[in-house]
Protein backbone atom coordinates (compact mmCIF):
# COMPACT_ATOMS: atom_id res chain seq x y z
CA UNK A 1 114.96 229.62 131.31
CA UNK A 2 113.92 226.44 129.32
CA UNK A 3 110.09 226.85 128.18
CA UNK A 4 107.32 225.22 130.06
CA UNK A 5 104.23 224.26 128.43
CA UNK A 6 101.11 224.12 130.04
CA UNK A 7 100.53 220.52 129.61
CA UNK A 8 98.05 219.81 132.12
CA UNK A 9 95.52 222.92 131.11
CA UNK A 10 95.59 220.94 127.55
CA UNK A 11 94.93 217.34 129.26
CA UNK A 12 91.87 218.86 131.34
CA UNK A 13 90.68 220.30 128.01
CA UNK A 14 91.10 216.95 126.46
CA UNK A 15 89.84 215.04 128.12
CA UNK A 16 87.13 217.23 128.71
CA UNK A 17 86.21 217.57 124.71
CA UNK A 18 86.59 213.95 124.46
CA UNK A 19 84.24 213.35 126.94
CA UNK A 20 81.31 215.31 125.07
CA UNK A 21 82.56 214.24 121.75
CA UNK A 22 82.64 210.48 122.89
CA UNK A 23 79.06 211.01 124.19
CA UNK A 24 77.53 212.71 121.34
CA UNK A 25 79.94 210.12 118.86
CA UNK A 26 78.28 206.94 120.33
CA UNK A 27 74.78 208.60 119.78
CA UNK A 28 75.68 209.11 116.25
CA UNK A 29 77.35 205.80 115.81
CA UNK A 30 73.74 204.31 117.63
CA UNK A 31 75.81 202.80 120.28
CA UNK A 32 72.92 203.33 122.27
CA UNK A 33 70.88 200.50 121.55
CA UNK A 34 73.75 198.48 122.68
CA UNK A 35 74.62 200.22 125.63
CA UNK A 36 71.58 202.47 127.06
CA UNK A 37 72.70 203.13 130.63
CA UNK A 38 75.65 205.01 128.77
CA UNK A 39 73.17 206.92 126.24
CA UNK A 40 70.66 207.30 128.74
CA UNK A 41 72.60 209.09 132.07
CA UNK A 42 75.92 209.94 130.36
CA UNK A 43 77.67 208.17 134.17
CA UNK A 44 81.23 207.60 132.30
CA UNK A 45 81.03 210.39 129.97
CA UNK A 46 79.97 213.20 133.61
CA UNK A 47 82.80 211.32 135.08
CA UNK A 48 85.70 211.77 132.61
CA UNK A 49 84.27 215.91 132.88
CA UNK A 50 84.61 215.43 136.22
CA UNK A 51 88.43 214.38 136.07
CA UNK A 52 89.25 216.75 133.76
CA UNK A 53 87.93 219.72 135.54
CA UNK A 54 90.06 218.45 138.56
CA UNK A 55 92.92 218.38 136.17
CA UNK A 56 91.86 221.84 135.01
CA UNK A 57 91.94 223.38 138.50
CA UNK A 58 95.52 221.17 139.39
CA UNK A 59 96.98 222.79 135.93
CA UNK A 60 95.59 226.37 137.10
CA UNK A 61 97.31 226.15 140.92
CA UNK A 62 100.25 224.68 139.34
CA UNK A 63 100.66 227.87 136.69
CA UNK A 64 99.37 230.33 139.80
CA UNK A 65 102.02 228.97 141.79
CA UNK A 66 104.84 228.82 140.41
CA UNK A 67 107.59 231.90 138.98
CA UNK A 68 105.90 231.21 135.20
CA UNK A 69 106.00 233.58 132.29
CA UNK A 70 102.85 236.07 131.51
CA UNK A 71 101.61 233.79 129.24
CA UNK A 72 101.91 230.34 131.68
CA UNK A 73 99.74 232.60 134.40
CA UNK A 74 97.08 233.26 131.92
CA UNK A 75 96.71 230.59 129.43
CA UNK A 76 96.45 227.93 132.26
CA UNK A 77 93.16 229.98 133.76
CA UNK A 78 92.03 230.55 129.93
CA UNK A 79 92.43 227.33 129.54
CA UNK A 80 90.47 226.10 132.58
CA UNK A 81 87.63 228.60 131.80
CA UNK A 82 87.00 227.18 128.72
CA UNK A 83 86.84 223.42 129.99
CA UNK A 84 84.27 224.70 132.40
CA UNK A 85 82.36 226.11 129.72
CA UNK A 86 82.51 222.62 127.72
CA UNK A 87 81.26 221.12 130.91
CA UNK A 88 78.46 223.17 131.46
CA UNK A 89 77.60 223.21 128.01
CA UNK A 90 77.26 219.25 127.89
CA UNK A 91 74.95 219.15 130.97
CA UNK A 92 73.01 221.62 130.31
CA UNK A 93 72.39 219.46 127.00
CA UNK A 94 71.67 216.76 129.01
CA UNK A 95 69.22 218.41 131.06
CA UNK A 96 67.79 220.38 128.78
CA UNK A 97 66.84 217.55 125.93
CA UNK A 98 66.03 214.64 128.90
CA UNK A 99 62.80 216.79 129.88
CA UNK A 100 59.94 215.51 128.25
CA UNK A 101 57.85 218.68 127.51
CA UNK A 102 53.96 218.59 128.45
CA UNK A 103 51.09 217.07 125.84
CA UNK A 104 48.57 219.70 126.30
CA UNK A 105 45.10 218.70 124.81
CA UNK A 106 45.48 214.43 124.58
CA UNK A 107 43.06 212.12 125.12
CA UNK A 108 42.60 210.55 128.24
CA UNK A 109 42.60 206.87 128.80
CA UNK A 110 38.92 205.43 128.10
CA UNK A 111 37.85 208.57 126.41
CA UNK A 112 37.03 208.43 121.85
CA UNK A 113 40.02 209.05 120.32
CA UNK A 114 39.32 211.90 117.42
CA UNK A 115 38.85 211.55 114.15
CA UNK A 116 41.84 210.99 111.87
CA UNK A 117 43.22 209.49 109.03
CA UNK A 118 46.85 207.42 107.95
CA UNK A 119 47.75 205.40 105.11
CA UNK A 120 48.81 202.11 105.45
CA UNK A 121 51.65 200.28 104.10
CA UNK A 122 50.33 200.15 100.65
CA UNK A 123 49.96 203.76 100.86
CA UNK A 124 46.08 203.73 100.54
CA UNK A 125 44.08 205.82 103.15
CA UNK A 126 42.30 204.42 106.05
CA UNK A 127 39.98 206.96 108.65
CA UNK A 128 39.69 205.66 112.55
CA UNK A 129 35.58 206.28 111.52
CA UNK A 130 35.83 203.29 108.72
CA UNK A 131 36.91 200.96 111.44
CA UNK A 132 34.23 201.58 113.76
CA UNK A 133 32.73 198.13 115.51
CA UNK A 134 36.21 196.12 115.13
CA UNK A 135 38.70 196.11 117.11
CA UNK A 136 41.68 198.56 117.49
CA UNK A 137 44.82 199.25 118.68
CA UNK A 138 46.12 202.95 119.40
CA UNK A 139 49.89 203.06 119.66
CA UNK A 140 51.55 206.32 120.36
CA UNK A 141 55.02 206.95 120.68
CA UNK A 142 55.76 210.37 121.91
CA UNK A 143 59.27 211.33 121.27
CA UNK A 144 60.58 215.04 122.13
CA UNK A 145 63.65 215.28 119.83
């Protein structure tokens, strides 16, 4: 009996790794400034998952189904299993790091800012108290990574 691999259980995992790894990739690569509705909801990258989980469960039926070896009936499901765990992996990521956690004790808007001190860009010191009676801008950028 000639030897049949289980070539679809590899494509679903595949594709499946190369979707996470092209996501994570273009983040590294600061494709994201380019292209921020890709960094930003992942559409392409949860799509290409989503095709190779349905490739996943077609290679699985396909080894289920047919007379196959031992090893055809189980590495197909192993193989599957293991995609699926990729896939929740990457949107649990997702989820998990798009969640901006709470600020607990900031200023309100209108209300003193407190007391604090930064240098500037010669590196020399300069309190919030010293500029009292001119004006000044507050920025705050509040990143969670």
């Amino acid at each position: 009996m000639p030897r049949r691999w289980n070539w679809l259980a590899w494509l679903g995992l595949g594709l499946g790794l190369l979707a996470v790894l092209a996501y994570f990739g273009g983040i590294i690569l600061r494709v994201g400034p380019r292209a921020q509705v890709l960094r930003d909801t992942a559409v392409l990258h949860l799509a290409l998952i989503g095709v190779a989980l349905g490739v996943s469960a077609v290679a699985i039926r396909r080894a289920l189904g047919r007379a196959a070896t031992h090893r055809g009936r189980v590495l197909a499901p192993l193989l599957g299993v293991l995609n699926l765990a990729v896939a929740v992996f990457f949107i649990l990521m997702l989820s998990r790091f798009s969640v901006v956690p709470p600020a607990l004790k900031t200023p309100q808007v209108g209300q003193a800012a407190p007391a604090f001190s930064l240098t500037d860009d010669r590196g020399t010191p300069v309190q919030l108290a010293d500029l009292r009676g001119q004006n000044v801008l507050l920025v705050f950028y509040r990143g969670h990574w």
